[in-house]
PDB file of N, CA and C in Angstrom:
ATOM      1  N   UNK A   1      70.243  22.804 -23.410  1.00  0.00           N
ATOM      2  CA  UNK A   1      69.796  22.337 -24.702  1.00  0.00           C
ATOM      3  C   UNK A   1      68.278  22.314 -24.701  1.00  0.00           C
ATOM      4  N   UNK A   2      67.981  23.022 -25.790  1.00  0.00           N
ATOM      5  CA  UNK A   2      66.215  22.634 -25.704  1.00  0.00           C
ATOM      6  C   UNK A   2      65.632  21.901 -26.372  1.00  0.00           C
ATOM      7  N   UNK A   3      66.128  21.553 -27.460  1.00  0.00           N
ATOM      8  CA  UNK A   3      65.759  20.013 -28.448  1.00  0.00           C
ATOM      9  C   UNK A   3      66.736  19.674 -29.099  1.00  0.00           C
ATOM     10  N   UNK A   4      66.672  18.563 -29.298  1.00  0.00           N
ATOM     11  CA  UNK A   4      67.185  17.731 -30.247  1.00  0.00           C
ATOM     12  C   UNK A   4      66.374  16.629 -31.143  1.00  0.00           C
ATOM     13  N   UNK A   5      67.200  16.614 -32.188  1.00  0.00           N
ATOM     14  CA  UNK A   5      66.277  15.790 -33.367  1.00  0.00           C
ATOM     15  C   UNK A   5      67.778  14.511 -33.854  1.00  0.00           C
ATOM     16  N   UNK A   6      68.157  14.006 -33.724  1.00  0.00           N
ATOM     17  CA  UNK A   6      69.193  12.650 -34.050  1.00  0.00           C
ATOM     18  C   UNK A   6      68.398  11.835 -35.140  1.00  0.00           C
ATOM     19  N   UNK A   7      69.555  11.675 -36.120  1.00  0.00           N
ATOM     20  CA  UNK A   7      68.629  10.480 -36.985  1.00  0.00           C
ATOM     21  C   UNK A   7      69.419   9.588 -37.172  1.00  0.00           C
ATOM     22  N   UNK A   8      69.542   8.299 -36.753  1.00  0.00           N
ATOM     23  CA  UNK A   8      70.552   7.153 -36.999  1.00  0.00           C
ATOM     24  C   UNK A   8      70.224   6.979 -38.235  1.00  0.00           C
ATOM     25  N   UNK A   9      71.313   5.997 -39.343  1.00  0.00           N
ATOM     26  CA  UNK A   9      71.434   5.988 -40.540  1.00  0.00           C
ATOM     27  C   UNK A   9      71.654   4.348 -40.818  1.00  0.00           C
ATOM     28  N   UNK A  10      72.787   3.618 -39.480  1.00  0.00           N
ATOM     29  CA  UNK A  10      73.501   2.589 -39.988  1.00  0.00           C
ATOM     30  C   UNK A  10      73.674   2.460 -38.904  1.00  0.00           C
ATOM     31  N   UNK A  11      74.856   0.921 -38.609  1.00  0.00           N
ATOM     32  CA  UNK A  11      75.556   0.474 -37.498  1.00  0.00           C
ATOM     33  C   UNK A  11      74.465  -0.271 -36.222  1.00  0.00           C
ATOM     34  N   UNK A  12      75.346  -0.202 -35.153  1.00  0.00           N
ATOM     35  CA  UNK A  12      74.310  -1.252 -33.963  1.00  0.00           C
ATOM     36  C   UNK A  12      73.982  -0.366 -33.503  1.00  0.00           C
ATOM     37  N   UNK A  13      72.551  -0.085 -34.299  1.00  0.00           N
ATOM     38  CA  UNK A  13      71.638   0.938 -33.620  1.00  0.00           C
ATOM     39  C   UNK A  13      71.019   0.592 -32.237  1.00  0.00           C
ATOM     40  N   UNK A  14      70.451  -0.694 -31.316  1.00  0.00           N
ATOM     41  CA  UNK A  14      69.957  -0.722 -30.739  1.00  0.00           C
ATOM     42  C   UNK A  14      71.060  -0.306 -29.513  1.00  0.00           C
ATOM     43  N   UNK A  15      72.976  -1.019 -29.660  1.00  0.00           N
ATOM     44  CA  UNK A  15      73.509  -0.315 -28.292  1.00  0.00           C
ATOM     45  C   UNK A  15      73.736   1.242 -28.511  1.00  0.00           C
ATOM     46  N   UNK A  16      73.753   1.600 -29.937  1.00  0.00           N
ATOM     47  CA  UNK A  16      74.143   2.976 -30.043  1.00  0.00           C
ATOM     48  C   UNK A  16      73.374   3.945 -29.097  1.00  0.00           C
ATOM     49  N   UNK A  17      72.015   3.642 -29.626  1.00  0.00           N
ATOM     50  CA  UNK A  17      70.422   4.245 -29.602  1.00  0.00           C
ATOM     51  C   UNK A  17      70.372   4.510 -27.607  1.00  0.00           C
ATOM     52  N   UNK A  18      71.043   3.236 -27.256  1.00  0.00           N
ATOM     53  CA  UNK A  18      70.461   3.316 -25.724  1.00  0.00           C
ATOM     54  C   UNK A  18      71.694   3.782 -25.078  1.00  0.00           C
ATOM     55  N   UNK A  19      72.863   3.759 -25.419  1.00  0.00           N
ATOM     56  CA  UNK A  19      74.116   4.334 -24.918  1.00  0.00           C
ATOM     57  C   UNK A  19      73.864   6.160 -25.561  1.00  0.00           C
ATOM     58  N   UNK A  20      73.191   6.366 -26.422  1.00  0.00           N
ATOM     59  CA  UNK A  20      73.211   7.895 -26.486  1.00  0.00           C
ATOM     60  C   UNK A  20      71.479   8.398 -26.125  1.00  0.00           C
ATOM     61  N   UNK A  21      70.768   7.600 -25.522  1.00  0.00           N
ATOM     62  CA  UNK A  21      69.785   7.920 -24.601  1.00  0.00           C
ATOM     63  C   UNK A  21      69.903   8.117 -23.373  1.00  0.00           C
ATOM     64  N   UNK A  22      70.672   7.667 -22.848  1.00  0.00           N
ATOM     65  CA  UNK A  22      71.577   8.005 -21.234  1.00  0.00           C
ATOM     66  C   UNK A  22      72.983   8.974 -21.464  1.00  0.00           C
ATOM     67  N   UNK A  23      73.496   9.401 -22.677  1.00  0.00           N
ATOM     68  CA  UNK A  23      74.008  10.688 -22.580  1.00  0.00           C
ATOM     69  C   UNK A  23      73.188  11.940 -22.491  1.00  0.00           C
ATOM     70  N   UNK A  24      72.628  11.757 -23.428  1.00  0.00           N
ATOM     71  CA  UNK A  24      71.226  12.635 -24.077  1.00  0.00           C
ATOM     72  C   UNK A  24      70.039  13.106 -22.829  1.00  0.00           C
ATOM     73  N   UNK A  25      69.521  12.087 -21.823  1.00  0.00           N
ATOM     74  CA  UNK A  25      68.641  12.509 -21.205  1.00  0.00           C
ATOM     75  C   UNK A  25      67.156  12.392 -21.632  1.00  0.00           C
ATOM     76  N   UNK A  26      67.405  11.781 -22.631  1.00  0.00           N
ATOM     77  CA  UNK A  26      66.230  12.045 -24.119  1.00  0.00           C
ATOM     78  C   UNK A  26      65.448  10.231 -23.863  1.00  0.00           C
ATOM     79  N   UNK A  27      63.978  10.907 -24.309  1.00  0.00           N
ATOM     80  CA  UNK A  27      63.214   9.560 -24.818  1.00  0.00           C
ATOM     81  C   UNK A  27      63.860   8.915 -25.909  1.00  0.00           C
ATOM     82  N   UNK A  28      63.390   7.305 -25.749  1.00  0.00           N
ATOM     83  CA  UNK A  28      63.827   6.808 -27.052  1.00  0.00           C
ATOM     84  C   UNK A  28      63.092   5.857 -27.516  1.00  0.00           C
ATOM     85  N   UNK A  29      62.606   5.809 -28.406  1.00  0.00           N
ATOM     86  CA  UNK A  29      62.004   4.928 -29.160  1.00  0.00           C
ATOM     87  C   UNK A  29      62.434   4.027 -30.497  1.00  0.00           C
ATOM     88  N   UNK A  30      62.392   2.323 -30.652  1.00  0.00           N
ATOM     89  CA  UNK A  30      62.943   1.672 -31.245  1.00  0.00           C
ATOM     90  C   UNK A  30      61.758   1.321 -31.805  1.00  0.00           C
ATOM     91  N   UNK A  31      61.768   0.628 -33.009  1.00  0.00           N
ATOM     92  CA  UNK A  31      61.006  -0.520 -33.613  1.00  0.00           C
ATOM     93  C   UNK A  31      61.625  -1.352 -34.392  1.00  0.00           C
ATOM     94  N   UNK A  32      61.695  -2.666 -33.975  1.00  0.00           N
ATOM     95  CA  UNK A  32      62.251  -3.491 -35.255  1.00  0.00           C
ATOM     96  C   UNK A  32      61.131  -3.914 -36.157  1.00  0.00           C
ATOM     97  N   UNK A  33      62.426  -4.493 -36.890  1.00  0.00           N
ATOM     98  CA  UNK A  33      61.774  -5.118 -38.148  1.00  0.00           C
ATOM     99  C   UNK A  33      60.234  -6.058 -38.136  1.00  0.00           C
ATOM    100  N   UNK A  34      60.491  -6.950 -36.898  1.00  0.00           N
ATOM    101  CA  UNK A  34      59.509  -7.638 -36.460  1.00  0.00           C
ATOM    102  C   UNK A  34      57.828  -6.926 -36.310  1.00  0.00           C
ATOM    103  N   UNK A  35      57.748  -5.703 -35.920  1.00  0.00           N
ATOM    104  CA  UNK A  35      57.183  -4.825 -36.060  1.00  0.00           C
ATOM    105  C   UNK A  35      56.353  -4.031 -36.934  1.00  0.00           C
ATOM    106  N   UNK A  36      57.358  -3.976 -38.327  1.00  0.00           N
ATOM    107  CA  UNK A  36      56.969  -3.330 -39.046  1.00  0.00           C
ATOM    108  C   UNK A  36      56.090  -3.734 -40.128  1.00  0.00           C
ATOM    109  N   UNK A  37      54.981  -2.922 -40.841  1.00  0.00           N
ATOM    110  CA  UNK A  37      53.950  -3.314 -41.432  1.00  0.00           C
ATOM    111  C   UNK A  37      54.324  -4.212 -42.632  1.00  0.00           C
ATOM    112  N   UNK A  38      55.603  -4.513 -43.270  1.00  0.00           N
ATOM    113  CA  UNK A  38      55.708  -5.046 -44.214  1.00  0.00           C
ATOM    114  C   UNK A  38      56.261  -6.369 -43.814  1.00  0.00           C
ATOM    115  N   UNK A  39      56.239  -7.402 -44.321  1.00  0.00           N
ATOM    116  CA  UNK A  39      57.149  -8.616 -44.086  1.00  0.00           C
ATOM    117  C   UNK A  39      58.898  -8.148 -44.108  1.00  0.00           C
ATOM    118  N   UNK A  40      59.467  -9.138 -43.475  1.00  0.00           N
ATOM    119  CA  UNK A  40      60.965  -8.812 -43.887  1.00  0.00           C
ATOM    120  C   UNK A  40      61.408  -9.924 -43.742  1.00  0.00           C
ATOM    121  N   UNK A  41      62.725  -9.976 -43.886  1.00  0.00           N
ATOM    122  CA  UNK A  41      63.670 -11.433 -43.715  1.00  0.00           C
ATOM    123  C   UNK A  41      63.603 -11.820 -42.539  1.00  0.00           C
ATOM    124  N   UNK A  42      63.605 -13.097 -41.737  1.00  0.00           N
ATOM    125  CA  UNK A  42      63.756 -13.843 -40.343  1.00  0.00           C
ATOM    126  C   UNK A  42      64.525 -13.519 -40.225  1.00  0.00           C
ATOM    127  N   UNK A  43      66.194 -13.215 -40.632  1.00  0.00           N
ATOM    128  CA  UNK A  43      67.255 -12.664 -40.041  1.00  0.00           C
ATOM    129  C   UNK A  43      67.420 -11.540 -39.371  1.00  0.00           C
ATOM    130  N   UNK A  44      66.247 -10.456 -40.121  1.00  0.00           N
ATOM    131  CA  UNK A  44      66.222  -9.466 -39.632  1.00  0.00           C
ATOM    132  C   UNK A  44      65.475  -8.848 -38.180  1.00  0.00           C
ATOM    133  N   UNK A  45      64.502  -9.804 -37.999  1.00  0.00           N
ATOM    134  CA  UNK A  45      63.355  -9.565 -36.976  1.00  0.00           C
ATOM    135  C   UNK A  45      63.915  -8.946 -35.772  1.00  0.00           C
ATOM    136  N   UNK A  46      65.262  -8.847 -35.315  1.00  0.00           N
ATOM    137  CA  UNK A  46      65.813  -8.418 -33.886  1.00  0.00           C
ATOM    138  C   UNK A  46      66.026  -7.093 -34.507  1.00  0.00           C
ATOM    139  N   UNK A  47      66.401  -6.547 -35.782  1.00  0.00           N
ATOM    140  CA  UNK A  47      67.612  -5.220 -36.066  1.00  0.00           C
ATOM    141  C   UNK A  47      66.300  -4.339 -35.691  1.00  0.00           C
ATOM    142  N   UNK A  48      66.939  -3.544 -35.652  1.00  0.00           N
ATOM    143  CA  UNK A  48      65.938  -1.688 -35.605  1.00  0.00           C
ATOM    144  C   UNK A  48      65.973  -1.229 -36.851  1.00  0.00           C
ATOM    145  N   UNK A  49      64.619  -1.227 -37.367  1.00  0.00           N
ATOM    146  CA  UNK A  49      63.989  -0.350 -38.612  1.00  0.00           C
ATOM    147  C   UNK A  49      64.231   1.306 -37.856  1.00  0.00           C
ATOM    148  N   UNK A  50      63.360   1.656 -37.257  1.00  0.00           N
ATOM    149  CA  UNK A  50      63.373   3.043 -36.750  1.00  0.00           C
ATOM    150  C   UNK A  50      63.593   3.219 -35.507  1.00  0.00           C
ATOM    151  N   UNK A  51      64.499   3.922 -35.495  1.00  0.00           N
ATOM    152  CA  UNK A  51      64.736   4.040 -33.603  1.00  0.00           C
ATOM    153  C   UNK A  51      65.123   6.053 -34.057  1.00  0.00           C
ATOM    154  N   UNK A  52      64.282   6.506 -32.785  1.00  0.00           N
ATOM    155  CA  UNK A  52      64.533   8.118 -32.631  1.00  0.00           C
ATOM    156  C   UNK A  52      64.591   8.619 -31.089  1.00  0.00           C
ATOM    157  N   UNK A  53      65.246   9.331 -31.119  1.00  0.00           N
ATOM    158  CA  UNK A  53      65.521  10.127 -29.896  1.00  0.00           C
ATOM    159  C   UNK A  53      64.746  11.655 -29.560  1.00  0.00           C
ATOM    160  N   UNK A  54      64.335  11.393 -28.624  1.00  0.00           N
ATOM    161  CA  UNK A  54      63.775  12.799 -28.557  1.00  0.00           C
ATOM    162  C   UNK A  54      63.749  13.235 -27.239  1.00  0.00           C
ATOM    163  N   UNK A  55      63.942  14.804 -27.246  1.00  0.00           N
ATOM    164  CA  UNK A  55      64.323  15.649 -26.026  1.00  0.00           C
ATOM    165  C   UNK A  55      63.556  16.850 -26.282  1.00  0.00           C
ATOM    166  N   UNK A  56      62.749  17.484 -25.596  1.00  0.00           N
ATOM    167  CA  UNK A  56      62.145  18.624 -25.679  1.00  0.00           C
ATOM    168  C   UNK A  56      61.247  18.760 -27.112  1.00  0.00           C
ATOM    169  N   UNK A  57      60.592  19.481 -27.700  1.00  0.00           N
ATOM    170  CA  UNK A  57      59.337  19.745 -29.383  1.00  0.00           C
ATOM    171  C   UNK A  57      60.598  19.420 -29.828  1.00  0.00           C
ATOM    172  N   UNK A  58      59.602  18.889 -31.619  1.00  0.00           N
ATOM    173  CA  UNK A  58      60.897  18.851 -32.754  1.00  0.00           C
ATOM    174  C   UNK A  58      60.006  19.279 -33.515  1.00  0.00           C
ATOM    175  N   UNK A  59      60.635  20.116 -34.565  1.00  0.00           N
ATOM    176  CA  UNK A  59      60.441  20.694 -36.036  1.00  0.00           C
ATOM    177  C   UNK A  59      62.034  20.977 -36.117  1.00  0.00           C
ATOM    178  N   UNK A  60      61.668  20.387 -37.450  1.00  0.00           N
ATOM    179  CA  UNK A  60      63.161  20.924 -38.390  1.00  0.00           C
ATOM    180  C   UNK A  60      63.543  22.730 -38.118  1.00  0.00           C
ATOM    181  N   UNK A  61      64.817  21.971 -37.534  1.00  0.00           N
ATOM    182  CA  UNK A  61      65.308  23.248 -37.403  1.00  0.00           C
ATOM    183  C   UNK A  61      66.568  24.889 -38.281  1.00  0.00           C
ATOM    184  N   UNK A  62      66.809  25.122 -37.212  1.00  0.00           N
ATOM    185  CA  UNK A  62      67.519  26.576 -37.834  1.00  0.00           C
ATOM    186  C   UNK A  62      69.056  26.148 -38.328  1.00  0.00           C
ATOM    187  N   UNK A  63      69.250  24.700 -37.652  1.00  0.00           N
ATOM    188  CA  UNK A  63      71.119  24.132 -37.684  1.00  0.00           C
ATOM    189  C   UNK A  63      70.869  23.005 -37.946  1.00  0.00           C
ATOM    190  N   UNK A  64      71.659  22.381 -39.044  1.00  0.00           N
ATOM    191  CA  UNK A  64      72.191  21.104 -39.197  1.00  0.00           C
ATOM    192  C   UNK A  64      73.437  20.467 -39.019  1.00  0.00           C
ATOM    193  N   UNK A  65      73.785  19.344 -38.064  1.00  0.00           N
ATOM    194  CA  UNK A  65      75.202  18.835 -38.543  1.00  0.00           C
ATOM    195  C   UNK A  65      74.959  17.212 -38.823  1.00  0.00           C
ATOM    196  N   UNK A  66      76.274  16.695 -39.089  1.00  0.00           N
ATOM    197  CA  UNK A  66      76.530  15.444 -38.936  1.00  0.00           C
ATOM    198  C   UNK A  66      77.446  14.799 -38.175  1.00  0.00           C
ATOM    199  N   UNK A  67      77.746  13.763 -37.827  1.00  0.00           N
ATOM    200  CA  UNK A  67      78.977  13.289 -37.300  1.00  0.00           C
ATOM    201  C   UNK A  67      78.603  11.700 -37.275  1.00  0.00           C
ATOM    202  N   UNK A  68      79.920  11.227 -37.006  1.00  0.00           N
ATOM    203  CA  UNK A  68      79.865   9.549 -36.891  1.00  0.00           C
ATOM    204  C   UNK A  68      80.481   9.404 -35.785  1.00  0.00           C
ATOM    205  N   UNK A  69      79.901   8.400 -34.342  1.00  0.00           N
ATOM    206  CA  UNK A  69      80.548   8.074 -33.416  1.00  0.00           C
ATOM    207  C   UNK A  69      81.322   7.276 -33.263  1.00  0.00           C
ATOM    208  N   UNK A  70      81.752   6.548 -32.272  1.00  0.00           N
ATOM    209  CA  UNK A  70      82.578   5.488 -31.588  1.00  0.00           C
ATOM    210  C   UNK A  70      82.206   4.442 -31.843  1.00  0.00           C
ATOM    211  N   UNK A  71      80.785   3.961 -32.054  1.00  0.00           N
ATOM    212  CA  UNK A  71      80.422   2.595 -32.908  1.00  0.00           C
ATOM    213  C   UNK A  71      80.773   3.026 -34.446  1.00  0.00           C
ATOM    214  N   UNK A  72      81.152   3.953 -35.475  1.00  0.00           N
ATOM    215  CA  UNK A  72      80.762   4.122 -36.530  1.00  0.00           C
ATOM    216  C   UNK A  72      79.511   4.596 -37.112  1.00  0.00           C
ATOM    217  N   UNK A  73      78.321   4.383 -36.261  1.00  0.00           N
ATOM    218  CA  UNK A  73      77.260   4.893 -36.749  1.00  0.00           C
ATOM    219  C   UNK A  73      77.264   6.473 -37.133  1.00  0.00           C
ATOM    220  N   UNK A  74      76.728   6.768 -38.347  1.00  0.00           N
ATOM    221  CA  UNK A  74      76.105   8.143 -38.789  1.00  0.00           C
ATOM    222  C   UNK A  74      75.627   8.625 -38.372  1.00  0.00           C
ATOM    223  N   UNK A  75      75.375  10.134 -37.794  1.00  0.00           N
ATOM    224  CA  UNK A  75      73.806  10.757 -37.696  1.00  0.00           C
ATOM    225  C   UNK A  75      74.023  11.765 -38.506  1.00  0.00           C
ATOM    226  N   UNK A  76      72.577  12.431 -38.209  1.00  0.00           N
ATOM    227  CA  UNK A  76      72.490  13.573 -38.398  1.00  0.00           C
ATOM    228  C   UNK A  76      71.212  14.491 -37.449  1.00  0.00           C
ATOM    229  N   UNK A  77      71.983  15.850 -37.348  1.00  0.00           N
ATOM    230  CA  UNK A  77      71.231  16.263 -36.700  1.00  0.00           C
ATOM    231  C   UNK A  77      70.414  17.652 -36.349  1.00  0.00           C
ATOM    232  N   UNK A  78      69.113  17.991 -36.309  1.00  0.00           N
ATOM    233  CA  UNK A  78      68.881  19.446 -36.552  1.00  0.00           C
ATOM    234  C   UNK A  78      68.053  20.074 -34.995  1.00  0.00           C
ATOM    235  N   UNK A  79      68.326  21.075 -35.364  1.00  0.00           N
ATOM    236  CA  UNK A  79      67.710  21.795 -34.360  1.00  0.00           C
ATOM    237  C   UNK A  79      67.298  23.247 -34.133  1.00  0.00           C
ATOM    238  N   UNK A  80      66.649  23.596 -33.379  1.00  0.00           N
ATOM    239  CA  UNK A  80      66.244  25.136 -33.910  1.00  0.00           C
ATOM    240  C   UNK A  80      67.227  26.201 -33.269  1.00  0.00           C
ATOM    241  N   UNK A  81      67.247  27.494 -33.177  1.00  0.00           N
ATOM    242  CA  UNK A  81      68.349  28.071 -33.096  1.00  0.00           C
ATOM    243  C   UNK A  81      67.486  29.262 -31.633  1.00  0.00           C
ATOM    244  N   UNK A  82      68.686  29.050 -30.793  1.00  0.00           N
ATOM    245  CA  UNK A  82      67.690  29.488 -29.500  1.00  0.00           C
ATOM    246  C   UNK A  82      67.537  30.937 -29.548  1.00  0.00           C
ATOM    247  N   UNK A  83      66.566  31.512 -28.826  1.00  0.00           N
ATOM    248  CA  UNK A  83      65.999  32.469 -28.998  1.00  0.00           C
ATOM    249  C   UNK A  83      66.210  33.151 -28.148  1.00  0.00           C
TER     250      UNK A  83
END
């Protein structure tokens, strides 16, 4: 595999995120709410605003799919088409 691009949508992103970072092989990066430049609800301060995965360059690529895992969470995902 030479890249991947994953975009979580929904669900418990933070066990999703780190249970498909140790399939993946891939960096991962989270940020919660707590984090982020805007205020948000106190309830929210633990959830993940943005969490991404990354493995090898990304630019939008040549293939898209989707699928939903074993937690329910959404993705989606693109990648370029090997050469």
């Amino acid at each position: 595999m030479r890249e991947i691009n994953p975009y979580l949508t929904n669900g418990n992103c933070r066990e999703a995120m780190k249970f498909h970072q140790k399939c993946l092989g891939a960096e991962l990066q989270m940020m919660p709410f707590s984090e982020a430049p805007m205020d948000s609800p106190p309830d929210t301060k633990d959830r993940i605003m943005h969490a991404r995965l990354a493995k090898g360059g990304g630019f939008w690529g040549a293939r898209f799919g989707m699928l939903t895992d074993q937690f329910g969470v959404s993705w989606m995902f693109n990648f370029e088409q090997p050469k």
